[in-house]
Protein backbone atom coordinates (compact mmCIF):
# COMPACT_ATOMS: atom_id res chain seq x y z
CA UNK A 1 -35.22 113.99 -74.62
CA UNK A 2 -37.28 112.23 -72.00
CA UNK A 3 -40.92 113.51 -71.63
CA UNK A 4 -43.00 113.13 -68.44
CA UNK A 5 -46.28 112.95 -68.08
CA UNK A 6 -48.05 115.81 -66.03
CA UNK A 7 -48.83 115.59 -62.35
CA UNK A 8 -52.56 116.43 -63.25
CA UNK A 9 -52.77 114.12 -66.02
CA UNK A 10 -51.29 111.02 -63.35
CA UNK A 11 -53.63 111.48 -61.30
CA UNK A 12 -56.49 111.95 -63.50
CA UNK A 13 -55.63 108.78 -64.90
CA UNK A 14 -54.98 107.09 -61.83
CA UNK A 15 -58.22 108.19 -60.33
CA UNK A 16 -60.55 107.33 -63.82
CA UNK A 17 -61.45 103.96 -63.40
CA UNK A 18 -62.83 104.57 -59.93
CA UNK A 19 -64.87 107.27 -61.36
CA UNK A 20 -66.68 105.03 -64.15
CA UNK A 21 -66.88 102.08 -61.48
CA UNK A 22 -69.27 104.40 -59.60
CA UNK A 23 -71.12 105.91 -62.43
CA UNK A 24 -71.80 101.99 -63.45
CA UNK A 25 -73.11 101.23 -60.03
CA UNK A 26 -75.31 104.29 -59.82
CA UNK A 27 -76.58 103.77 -63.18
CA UNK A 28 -77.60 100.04 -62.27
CA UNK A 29 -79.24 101.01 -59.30
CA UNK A 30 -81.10 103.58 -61.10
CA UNK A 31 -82.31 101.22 -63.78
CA UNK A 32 -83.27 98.72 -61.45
CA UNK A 33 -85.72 100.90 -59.10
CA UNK A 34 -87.46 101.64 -62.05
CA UNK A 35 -88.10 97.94 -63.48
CA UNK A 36 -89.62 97.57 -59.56
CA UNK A 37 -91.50 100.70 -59.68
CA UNK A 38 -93.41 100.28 -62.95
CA UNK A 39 -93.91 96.45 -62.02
CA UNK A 40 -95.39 97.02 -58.71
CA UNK A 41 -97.27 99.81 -58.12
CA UNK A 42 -98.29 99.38 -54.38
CA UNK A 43 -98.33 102.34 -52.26
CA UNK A 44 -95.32 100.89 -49.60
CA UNK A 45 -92.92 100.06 -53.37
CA UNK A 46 -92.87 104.41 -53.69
CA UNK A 47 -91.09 104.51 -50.12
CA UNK A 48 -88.88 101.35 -51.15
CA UNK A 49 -87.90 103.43 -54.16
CA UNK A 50 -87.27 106.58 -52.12
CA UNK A 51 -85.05 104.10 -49.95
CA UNK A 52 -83.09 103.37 -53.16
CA UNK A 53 -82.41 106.35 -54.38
CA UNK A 54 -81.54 108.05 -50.60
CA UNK A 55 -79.18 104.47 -51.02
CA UNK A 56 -77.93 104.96 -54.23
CA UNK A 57 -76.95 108.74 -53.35
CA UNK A 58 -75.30 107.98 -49.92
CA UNK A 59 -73.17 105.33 -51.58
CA UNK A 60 -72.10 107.69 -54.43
CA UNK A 61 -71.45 110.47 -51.73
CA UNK A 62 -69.37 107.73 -49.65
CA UNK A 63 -67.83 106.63 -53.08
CA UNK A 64 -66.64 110.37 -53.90
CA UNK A 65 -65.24 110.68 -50.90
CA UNK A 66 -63.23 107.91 -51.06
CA UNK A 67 -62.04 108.88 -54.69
CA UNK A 68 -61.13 112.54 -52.93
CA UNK A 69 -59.05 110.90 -50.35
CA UNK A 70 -57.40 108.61 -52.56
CA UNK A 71 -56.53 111.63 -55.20
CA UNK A 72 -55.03 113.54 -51.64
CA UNK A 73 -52.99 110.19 -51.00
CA UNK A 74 -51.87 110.01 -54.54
CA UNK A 75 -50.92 113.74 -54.46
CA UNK A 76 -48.96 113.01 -51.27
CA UNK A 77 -47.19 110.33 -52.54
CA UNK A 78 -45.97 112.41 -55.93
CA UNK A 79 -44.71 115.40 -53.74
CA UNK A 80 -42.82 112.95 -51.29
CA UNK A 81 -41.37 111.66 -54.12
CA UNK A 82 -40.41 114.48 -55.98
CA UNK A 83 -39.00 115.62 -52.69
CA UNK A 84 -37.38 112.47 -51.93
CA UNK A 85 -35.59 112.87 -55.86
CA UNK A 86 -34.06 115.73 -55.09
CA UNK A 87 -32.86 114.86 -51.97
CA UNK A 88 -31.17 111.88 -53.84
CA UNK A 89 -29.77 114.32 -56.34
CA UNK A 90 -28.10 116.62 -53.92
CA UNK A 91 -26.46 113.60 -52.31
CA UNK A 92 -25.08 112.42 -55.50
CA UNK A 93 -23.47 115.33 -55.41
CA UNK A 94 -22.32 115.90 -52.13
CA UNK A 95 -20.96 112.75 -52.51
CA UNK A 96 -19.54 113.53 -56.03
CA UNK A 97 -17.94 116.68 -53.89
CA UNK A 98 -16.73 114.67 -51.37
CA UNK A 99 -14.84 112.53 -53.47
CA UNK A 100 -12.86 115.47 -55.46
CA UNK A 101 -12.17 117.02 -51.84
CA UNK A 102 -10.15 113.66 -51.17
CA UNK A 103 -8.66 113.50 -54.06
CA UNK A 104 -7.30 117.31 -53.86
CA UNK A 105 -6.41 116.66 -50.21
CA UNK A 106 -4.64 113.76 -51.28
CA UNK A 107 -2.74 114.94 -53.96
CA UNK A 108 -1.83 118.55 -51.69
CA UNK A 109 -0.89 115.75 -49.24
CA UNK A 110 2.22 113.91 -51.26
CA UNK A 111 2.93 117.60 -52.70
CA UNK A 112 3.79 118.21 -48.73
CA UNK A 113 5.56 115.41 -47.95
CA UNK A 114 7.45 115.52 -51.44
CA UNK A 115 8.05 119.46 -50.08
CA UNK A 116 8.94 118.76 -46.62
CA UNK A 117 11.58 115.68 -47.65
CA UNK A 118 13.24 118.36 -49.95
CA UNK A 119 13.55 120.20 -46.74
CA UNK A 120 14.79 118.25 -44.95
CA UNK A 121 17.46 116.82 -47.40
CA UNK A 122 18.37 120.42 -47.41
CA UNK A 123 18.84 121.08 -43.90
CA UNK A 124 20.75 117.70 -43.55
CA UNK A 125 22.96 118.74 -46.88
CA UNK A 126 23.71 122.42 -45.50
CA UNK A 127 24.01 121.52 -42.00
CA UNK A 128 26.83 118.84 -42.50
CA UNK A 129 28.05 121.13 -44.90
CA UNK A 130 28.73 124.03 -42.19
CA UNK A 131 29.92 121.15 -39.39
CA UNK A 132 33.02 120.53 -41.50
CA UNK A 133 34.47 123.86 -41.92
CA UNK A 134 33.05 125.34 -38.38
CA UNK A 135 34.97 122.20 -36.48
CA UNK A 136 38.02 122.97 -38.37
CA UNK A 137 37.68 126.51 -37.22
CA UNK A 138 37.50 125.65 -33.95
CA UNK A 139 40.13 123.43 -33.68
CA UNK A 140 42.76 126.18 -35.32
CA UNK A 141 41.67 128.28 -32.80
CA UNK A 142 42.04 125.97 -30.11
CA UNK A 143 45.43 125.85 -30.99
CA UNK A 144 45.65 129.63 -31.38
CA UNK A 145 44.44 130.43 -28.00
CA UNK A 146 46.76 128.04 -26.52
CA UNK A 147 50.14 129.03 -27.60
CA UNK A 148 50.88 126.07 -29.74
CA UNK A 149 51.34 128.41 -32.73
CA UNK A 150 52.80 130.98 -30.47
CA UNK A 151 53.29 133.28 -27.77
CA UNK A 152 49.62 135.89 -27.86
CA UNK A 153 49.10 139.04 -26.47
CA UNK A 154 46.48 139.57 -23.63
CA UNK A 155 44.12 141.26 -26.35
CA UNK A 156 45.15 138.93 -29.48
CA UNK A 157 43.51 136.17 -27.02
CA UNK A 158 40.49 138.18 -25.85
CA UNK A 159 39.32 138.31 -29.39
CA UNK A 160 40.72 134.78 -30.59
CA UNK A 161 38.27 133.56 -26.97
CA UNK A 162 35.31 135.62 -28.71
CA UNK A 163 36.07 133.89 -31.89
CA UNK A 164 36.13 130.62 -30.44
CA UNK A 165 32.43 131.20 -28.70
CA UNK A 166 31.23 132.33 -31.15
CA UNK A 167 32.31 129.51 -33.51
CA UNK A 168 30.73 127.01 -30.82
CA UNK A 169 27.46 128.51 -30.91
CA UNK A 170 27.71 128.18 -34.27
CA UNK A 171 28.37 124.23 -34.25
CA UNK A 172 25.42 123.71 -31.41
CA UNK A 173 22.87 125.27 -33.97
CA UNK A 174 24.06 123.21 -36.45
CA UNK A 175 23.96 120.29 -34.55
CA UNK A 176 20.27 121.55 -33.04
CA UNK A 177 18.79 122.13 -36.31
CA UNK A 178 20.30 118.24 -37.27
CA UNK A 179 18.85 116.98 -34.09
CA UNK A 180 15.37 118.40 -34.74
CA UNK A 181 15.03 117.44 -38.60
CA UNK A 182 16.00 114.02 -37.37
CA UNK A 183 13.27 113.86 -34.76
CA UNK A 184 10.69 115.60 -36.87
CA UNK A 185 11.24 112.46 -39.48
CA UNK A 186 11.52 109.94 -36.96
CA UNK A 187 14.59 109.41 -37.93
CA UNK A 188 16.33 108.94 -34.39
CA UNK A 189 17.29 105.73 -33.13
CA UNK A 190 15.84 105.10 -29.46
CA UNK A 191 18.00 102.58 -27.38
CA UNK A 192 15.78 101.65 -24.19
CA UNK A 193 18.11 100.37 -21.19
CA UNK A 194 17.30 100.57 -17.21
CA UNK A 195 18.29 104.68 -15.84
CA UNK A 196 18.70 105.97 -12.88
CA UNK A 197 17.26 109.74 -13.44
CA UNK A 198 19.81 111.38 -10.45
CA UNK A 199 23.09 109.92 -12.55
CA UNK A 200 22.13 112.01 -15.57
CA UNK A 201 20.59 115.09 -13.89
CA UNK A 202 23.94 114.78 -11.91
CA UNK A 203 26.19 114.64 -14.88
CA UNK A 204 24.32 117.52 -16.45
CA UNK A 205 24.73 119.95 -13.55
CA UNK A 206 28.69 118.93 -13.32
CA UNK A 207 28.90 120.65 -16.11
CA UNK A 208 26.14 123.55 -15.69
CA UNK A 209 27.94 124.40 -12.30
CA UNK A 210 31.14 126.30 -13.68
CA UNK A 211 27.84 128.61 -15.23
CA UNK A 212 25.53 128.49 -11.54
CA UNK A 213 28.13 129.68 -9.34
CA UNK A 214 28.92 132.76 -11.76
CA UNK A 215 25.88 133.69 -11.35
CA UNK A 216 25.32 132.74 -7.76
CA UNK A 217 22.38 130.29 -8.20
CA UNK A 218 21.59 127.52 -5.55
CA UNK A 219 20.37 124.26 -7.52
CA UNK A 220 18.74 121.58 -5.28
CA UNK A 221 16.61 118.57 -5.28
CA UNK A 222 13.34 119.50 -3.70
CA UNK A 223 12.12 117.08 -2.26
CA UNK A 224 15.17 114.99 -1.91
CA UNK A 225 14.77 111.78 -3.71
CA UNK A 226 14.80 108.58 -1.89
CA UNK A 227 14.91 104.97 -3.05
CA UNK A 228 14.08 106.17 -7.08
CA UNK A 229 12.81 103.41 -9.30
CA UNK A 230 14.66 103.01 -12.48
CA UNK A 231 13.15 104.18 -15.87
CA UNK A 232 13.66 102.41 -19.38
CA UNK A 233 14.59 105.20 -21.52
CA UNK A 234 17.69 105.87 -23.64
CA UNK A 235 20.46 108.24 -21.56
CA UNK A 236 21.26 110.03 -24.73
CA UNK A 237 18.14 111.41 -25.25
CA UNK A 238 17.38 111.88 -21.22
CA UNK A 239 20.47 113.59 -21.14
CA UNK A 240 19.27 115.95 -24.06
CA UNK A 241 16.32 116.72 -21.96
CA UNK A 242 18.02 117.53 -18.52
CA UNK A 243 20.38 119.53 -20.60
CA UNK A 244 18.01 121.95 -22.24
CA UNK A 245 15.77 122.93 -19.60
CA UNK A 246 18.66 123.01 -16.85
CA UNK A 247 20.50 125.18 -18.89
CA UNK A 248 17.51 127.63 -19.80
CA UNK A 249 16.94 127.76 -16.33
CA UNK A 250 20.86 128.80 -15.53
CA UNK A 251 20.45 131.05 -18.25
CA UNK A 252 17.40 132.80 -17.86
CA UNK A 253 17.57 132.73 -13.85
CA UNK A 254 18.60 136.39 -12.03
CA UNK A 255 21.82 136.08 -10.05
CA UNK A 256 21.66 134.87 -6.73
CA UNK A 257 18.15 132.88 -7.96
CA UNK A 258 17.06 129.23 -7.16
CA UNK A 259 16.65 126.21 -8.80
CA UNK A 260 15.01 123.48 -7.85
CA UNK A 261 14.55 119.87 -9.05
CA UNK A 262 12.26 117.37 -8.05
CA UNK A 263 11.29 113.90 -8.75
CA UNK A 264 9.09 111.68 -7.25
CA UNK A 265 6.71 108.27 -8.41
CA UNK A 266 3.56 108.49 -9.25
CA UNK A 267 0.54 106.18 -10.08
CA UNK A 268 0.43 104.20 -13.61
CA UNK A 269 4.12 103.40 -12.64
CA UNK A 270 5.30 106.56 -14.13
CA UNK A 271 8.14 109.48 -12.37
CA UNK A 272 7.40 112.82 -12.38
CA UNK A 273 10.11 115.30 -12.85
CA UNK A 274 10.05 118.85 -12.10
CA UNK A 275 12.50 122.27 -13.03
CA UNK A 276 11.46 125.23 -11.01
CA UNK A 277 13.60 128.69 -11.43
CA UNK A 278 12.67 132.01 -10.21
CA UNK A 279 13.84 133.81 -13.60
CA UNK A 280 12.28 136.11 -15.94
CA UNK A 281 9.18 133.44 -16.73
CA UNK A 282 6.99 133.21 -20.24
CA UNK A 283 4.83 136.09 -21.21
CA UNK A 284 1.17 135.19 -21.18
CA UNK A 285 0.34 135.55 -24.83
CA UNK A 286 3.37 133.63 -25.80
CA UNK A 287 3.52 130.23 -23.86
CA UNK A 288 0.87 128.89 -26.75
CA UNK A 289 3.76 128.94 -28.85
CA UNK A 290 6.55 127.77 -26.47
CA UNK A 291 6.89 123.91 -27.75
CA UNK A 292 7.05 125.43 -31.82
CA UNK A 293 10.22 125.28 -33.66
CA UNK A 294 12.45 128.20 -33.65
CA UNK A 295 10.64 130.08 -31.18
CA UNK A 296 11.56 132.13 -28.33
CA UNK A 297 9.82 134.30 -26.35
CA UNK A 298 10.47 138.19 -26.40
CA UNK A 299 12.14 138.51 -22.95
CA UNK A 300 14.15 135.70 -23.53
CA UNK A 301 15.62 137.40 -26.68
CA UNK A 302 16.17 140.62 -24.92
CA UNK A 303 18.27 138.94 -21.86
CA UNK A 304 20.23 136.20 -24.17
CA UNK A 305 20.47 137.33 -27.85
CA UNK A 306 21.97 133.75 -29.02
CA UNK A 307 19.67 130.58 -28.99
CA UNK A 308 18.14 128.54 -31.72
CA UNK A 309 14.95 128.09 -30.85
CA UNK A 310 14.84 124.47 -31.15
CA UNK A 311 15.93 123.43 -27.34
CA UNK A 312 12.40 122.99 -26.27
CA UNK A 313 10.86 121.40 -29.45
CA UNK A 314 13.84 118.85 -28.92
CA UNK A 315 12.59 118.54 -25.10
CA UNK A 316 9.13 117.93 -25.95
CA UNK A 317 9.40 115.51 -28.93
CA UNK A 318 12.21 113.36 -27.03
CA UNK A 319 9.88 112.89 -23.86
CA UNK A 320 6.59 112.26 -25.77
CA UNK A 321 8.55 109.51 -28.14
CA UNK A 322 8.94 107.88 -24.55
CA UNK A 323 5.33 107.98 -23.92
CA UNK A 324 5.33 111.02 -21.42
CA UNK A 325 3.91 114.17 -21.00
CA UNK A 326 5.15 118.09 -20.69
CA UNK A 327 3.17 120.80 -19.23
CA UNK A 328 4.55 123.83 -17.53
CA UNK A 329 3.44 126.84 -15.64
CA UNK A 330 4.97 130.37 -15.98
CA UNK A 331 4.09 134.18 -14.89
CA UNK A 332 6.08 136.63 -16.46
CA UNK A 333 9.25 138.09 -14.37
CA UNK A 334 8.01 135.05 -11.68
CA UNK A 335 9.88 132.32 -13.04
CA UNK A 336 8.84 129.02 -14.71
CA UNK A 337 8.19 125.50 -13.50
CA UNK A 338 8.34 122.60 -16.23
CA UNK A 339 6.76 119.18 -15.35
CA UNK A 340 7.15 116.18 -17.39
CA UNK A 341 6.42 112.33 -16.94
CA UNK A 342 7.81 109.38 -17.83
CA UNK A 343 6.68 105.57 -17.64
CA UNK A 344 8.78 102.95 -15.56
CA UNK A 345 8.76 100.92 -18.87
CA UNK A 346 9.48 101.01 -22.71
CA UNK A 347 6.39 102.74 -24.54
CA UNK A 348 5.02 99.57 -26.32
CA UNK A 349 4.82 102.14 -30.03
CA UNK A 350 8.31 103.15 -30.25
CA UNK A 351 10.28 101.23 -32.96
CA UNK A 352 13.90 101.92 -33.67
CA UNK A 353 14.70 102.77 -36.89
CA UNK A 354 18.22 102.77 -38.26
CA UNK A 355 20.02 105.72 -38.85
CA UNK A 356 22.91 107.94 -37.34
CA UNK A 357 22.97 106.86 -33.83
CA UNK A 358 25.19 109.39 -32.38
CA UNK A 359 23.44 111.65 -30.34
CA UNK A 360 20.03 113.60 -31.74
């Protein structure tokens, strides 16, 4: 065991030979004013030898105060450092700490990503499982409902047509939950070419407008674009962004409701898109948790029972993977407006990556 010496002790030692240095000198002195006294014995030598001695005494005051202040100093410097020792021994292990924290994080860290590729080689295993047997469903049925396999009664179709809708839902889920597991592991393949926004928004309502009129909606470009720039984006994915939030908007709009669309350029050579309705809106304490996976909001559930959940998580991953931006403002029963950018260019940090190219 290692032994230290006492604080005391140090400084006694420390502080020793000053102390016989000045008993030396005082002693010399001494000795000397006697050797002049006894030698000359003139009246003025007995004030000389008071002179000594008031000498001798204000140098050994002087000298013990010195020694006093040099004992404080030393007595500084041994709390400092026992201070600054366990300072040093609390960041040893802080540090020591630090370095099992980022080893546990690390280690929860690959458990996660071990977990979440299980996952999603799940998802991708059941999914394609279910697309197999749902599209043979619906193509029986599609043959059902139109008299190839013969003649049907008025309600043999009425059910076979709730069959078949049913079955379709059923095949977009699928194909939504493949879609998002894809983009969630960056797994999509991104082909950038020049588009024209108004061709896809166009194509997307031509088939929303069957939908619109039932409902007696009015869908129009406000303000009405003129002379659009081109973005570099990939259609596909555009079109799977147009499609989700024009169709929420059909869905969730009250009959006879508007719609309106707008693009327009703005600075840092980016377009600005925007999807207005006057439908049921977002309650307040939901829209935090409007871009999450799976989510929908209350009222949205209680007006359409069937949805996935995933259409806006697709939305929102598709357009920031382009290097834009989503934001959107909602009041409940007032409707809901959804803004997004995009740049004129190719985002400089997107990088294909091979995989199952068709759609999401």
């Amino acid at each position: 065991m290692k032994r230290t010496i006492p604080k005391m002790t140090l400084m006694f030692l420390l502080s020793l030979p000053f102390i016989v240095f000045g008993i030396v000198i005082v002693a010399i002195s001494l000795r000397h004013a006697r050797e002049m006294a006894a030698i000359m014995s003139l009246p003025f030598m007995e004030l000389f030898r008071a002179d000594v001695y008031y000498i001798v005494g204000a140098f050994a005051v002087c000298f013990s105060a010195e020694v006093i202040l040099l004992l404080r100093a030393v007595n500084d410097y041994m709390t400092k450092a026992k201070q600054l020792e366990g300072l040093s021994r609390e960041q040893e292990k802080g540090a020591q700490m630090l370095v099992r924290r980022d080893l546990e994080l690390t280690t929860a860290n690959e458990r996660l990503r071990k977990l979440d590729d299980v996952k999603s080689g799940f998802i991708s295993v059941v999914a394609h499982q279910l697309r197999t047997p749902l599209s043979g469903i619906k193509w029986t049925l599609n043959l059902l409902i139109s008299g190839d396999m013969g003649a049907l009664s008025t309600e043999q179709k009425t059910f076979l047509m709730k069959a078949y809708e049913s079955n379709d839902r059923m095949i977009s889920l699928v194909n939504d939950m493949l879609g998002a597991d894809r983009i969630e592991s960056g797994k999509v393949r991104y082909i950038f070419q020049p588009v024209q926004l108004t061709d896809v928004i166009d194509n997307v309502l031509f088939e929303l407008l069957p939908q619109a009129k039932a409902k007696g909606l009015t869908i129009r470009y406000e303000p009405k674009p003129v002379n659009l720039p081109k973005v570099k984006a990939d259609p596909e994915k555009l079109r799977a962004v147009f499609q989700n939030l024009l169709e929420n908007s059909v869905k969730y709009s009250r009959a006879g409701g508007t719609i309106d669309i707008g693009i327009v350029p703005v600075e840092h050579d980016e377009i600005r898109v925007s999807i207005k309705d006057d439908g049921i809106g977002i309650p307040k304490e939901q829209q935090k948790n409007i871009f999450e996976r799976f989510f929908r909001a209350q009222n949205a559930i209680k007006m359409e029972t069937d949805g996935s959940g995933l259409g806006l998580f697709i939305v929102k991953s598709i357009i920031e993977r382009h290097g834009g931006h989503i934001s959107f403002e909602s009041t409940e029963g007032h409707g809901v407006t959804f803004h997004f950018t995009l740049p004129l260019g190719a985002p400089e940090n997107i990088i294909a990556k091979p995989s199952d190219a068709s759609g999401l």
